[in-house]
Protein backbone atom coordinates (compact mmCIF):
# COMPACT_ATOMS: atom_id res chain seq x y z
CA UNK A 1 19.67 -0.35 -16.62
CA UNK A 2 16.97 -1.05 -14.43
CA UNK A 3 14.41 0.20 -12.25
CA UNK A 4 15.07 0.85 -8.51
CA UNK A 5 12.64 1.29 -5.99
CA UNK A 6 13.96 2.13 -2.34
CA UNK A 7 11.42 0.54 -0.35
CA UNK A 8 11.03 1.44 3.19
CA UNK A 9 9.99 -1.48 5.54
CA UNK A 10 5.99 -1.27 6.62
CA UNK A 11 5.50 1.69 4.30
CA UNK A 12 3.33 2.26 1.35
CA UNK A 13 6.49 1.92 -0.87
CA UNK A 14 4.93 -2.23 -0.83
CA UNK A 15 2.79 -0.74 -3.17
CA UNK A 16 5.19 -0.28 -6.03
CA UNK A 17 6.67 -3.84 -5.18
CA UNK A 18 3.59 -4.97 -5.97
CA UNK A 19 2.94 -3.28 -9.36
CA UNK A 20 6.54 -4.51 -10.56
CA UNK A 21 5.85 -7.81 -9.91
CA UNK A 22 1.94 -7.74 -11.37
CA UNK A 23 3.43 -6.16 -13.92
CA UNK A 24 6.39 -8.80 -14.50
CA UNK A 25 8.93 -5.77 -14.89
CA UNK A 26 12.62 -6.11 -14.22
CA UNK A 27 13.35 -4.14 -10.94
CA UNK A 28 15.54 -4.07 -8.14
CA UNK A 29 15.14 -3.31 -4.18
CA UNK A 30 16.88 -0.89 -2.23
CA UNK A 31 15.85 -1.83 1.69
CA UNK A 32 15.58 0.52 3.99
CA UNK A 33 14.88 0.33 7.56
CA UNK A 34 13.00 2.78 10.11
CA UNK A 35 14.35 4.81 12.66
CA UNK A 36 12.51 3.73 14.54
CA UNK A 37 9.77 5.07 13.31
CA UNK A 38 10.29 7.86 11.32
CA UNK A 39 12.53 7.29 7.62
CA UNK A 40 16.65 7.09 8.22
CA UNK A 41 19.18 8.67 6.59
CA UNK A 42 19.91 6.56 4.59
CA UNK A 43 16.75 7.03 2.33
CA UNK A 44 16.93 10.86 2.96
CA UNK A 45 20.40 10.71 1.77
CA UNK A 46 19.19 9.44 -1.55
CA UNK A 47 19.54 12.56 -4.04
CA UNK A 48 16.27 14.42 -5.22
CA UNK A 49 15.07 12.98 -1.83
CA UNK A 50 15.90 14.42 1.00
CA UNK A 51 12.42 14.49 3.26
CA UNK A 52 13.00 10.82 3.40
CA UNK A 53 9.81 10.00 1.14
CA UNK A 54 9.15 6.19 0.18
CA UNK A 55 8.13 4.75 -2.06
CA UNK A 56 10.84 5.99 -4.46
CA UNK A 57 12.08 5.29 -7.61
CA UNK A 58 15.06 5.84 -9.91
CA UNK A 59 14.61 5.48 -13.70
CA UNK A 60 18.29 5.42 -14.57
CA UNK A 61 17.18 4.74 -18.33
CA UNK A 62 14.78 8.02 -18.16
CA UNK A 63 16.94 9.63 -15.87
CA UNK A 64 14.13 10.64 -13.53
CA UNK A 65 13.64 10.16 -10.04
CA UNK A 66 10.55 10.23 -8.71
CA UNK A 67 8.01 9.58 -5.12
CA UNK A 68 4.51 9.65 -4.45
CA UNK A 69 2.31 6.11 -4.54
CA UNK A 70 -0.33 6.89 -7.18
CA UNK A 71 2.30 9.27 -9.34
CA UNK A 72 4.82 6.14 -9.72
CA UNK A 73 1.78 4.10 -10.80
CA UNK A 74 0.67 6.14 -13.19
CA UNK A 75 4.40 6.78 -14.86
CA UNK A 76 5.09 2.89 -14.88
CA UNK A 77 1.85 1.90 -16.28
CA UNK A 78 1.81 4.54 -18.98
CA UNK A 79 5.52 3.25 -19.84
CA UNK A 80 4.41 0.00 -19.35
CA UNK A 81 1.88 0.35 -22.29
CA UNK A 82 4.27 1.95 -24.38
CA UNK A 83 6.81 -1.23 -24.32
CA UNK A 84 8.93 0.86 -22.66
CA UNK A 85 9.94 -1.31 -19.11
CA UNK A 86 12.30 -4.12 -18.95
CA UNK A 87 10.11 -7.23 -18.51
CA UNK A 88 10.56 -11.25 -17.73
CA UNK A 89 7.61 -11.49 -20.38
CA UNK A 90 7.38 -8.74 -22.67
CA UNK A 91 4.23 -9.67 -24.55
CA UNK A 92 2.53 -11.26 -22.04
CA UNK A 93 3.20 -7.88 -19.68
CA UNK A 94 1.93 -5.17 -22.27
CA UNK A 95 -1.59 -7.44 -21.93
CA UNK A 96 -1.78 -6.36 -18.43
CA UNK A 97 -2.18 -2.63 -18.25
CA UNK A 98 -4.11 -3.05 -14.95
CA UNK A 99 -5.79 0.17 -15.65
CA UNK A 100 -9.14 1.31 -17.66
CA UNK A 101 -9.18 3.78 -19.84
CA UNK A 102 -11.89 6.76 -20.48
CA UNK A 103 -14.93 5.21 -22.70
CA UNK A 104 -13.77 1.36 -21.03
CA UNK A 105 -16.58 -0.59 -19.25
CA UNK A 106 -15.90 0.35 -15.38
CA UNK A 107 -13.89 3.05 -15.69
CA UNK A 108 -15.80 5.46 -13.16
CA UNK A 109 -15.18 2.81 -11.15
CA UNK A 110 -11.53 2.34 -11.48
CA UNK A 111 -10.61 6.02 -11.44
CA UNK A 112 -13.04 6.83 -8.13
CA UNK A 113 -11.62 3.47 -5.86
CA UNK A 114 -7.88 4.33 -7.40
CA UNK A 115 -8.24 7.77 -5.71
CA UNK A 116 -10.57 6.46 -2.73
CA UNK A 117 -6.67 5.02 -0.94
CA UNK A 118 -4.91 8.08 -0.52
CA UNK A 119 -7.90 10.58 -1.02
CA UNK A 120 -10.01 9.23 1.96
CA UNK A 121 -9.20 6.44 3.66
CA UNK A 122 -5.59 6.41 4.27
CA UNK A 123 -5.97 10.31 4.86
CA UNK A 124 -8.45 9.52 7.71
CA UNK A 125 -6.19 6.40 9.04
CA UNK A 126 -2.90 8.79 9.41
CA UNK A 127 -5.30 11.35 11.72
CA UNK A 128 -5.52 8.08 14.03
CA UNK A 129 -1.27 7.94 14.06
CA UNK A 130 -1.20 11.92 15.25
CA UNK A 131 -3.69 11.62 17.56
CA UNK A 132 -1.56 8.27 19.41
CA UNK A 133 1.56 10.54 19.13
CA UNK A 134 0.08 13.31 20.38
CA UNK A 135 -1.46 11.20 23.10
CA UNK A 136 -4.72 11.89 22.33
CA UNK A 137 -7.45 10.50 24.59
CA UNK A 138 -10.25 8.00 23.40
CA UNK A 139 -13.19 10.16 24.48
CA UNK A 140 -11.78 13.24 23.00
CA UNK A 141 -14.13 14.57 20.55
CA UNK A 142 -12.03 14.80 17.65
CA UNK A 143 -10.89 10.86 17.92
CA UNK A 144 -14.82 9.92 18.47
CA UNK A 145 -15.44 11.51 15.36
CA UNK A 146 -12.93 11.02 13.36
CA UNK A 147 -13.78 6.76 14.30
CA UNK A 148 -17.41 7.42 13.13
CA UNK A 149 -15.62 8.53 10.03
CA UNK A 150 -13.44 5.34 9.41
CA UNK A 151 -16.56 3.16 10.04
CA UNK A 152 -18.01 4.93 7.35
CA UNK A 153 -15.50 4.83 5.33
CA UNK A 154 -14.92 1.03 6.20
CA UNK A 155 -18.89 0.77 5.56
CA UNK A 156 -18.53 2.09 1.94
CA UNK A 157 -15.73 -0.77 0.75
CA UNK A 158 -17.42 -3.23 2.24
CA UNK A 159 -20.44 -2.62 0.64
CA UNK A 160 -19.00 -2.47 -2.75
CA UNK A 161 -16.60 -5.74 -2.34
CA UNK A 162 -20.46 -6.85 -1.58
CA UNK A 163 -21.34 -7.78 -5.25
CA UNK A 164 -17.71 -7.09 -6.90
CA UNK A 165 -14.50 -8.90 -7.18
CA UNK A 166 -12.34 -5.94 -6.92
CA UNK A 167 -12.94 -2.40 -6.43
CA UNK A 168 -13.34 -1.30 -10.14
CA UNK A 169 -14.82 -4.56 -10.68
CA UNK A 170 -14.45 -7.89 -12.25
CA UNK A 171 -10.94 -6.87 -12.98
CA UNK A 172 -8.06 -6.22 -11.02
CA UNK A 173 -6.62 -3.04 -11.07
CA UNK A 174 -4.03 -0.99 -10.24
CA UNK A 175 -7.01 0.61 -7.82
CA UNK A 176 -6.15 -2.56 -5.60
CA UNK A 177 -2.88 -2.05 -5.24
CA UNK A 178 -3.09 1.58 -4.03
CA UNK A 179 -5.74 0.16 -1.57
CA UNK A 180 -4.50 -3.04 0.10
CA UNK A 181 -1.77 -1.07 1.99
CA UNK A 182 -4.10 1.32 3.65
CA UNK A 183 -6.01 -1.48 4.79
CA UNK A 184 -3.40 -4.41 5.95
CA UNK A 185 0.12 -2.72 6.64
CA UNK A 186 -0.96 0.51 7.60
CA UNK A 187 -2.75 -1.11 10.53
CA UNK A 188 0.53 -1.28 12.43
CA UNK A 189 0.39 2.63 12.98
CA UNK A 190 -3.25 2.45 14.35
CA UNK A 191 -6.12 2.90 14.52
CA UNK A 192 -6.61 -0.86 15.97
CA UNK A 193 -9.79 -1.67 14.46
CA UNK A 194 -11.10 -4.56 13.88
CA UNK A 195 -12.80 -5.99 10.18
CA UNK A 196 -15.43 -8.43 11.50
CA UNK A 197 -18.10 -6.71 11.25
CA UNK A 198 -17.28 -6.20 7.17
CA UNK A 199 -16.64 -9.56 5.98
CA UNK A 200 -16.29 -8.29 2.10
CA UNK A 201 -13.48 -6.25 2.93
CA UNK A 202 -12.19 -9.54 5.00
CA UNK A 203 -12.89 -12.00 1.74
CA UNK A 204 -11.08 -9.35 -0.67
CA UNK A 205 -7.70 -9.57 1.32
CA UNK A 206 -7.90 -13.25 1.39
CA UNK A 207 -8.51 -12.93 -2.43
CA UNK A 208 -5.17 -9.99 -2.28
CA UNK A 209 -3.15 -12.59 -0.08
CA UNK A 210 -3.49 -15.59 -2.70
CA UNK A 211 -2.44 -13.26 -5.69
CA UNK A 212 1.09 -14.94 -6.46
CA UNK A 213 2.95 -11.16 -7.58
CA UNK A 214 1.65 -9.94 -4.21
CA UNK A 215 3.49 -12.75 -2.07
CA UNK A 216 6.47 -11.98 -4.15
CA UNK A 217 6.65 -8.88 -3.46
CA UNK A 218 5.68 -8.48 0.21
CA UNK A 219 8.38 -11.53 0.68
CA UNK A 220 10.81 -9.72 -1.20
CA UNK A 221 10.09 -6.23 0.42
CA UNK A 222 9.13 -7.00 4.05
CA UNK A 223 10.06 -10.99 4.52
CA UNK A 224 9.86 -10.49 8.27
CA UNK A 225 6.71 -9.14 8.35
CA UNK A 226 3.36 -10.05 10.01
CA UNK A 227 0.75 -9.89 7.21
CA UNK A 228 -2.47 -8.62 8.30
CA UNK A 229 -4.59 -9.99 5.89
CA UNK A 230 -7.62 -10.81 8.49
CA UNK A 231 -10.06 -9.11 10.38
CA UNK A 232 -8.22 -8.65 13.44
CA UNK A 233 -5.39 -6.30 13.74
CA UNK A 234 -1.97 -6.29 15.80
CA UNK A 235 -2.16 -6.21 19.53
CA UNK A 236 -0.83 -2.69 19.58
CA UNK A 237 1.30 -0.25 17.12
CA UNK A 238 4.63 0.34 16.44
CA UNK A 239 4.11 3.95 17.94
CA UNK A 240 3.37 1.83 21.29
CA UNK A 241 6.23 -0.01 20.42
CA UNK A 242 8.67 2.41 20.48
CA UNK A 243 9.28 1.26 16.63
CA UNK A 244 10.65 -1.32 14.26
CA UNK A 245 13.09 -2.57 17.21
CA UNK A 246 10.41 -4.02 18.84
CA UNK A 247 9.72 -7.53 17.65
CA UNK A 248 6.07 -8.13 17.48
CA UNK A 249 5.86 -7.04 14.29
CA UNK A 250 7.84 -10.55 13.47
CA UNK A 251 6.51 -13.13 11.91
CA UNK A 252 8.41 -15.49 14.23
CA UNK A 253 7.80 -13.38 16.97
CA UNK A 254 5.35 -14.96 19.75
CA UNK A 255 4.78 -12.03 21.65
């Protein structure tokens, strides 16, 4: 019995695709596809999950389900270290924790950025998708500030990616994974911002983009997808769009 993640296309779910396949664990892919925008029924029809959440797993060997980004990292690492996951390389995978513990060089570090994702930045990105569907004008107050904010935010990243690798360090972490989404996918429900003016953060998703486990699993989760691993982002949302029927989204998509 395996793992099974329902991953929801251009969602954070990405982010557990990506763990399984750093991780070299034995998993398998439920697709699901958006309505347009919002989650079908077919992932709210999934039992234990009825508000439609992704990512989402099912730990048939466990018997648990369970959503939530950072909570599903936390549960497969710590199994991970126990030797409890299915894996293509067993030994080779309990060598890869992609976490640091309390007392480890960096590990301020790792559990500050690992929080930073869904704590700050993806938290201030989402006001950005209310304020489009709520139609929210440019010069209104709240969406002036609330950009101040993200260039702030934006500001902080870059400045560490300034003299570090990755965002707990030298090492690559399960910190990165909870972060790359927020910055590259997430893009395609606003704000459209552009990254050249913070050329770390633009050098560290080149550096995401060549890691082989994350092509795996963005091929294997969203294969028709436009990555946005560069500074510019895509000529408008898939709120603008009317949703994931729309096609510029595609990769082979010239529009």
């Amino acid at each position: 019995m395996v793992l099974t993640v329902h991953h929801l296309g251009i969602s954070q779910s990405e982010r557990i695709l990506f763990l399984c396949e750093e991780l070299a664990i034995d998993y398998k892919i439920i697709h699901h596809t958006r309505d347009p925008i919002g989650a079908p029924e077919s992932l709210k029809s999934v039992p234990g999950n009825s508000t439609g959440k992704a990512p989402f797993i099912e730990d048939p060997e466990a018997g648990i389900t369970m959503s939530e980004s950072a909570a599903i990292c936390d549960y497969l690492l710590a199994k991970n270290a126990a030797g409890e996951l299915g894996s293509q390389n067993l030994e080779k995978n309990l060598e890869k924790n992609l976490a640091k513990s309390y007392g480890e060089p960096g590990y301020i570090d790792f559990v500050y950025w690992y929080h930073f994702s869904n704590g700050t930045l993806q938290a201030m990105l989402t006001r950005f998708t209310f304020f489009e569907i709520g139609q929210i004008p440019e010069d209104n107050a709240a969406q002036k500030f609330s950009m101040l904010g993200l260039h702030e935010t934006l500001r902080v990243m870059d400045e560490r990616l300034k003299n570090s690798k990755w965002l707990a360090g030298e090492d690559f972490t399960v910190a990165d994974i909870m972060s790359v989404y927020s910055l590259t996918s997430k893009r395609y429900f606003g704000p459209l911002v552009s990254y050249k003016d913070y050329p770390n953060i633009v050098r560290y998703l080149k550096d995401i983009g060549d890691r082989p486990a994350y092509q795996k699993a963005m091929e294997k989760g969203d294969p028709q997808m436009k990555l946005l691993l560069g500074a510019e982002p895509p000529g408008k949302t898939l709120i603008q769009a009317g949703g994931v029927e729309s096609d510029f989204w595609r990769k082979e998509s010239h529009i």
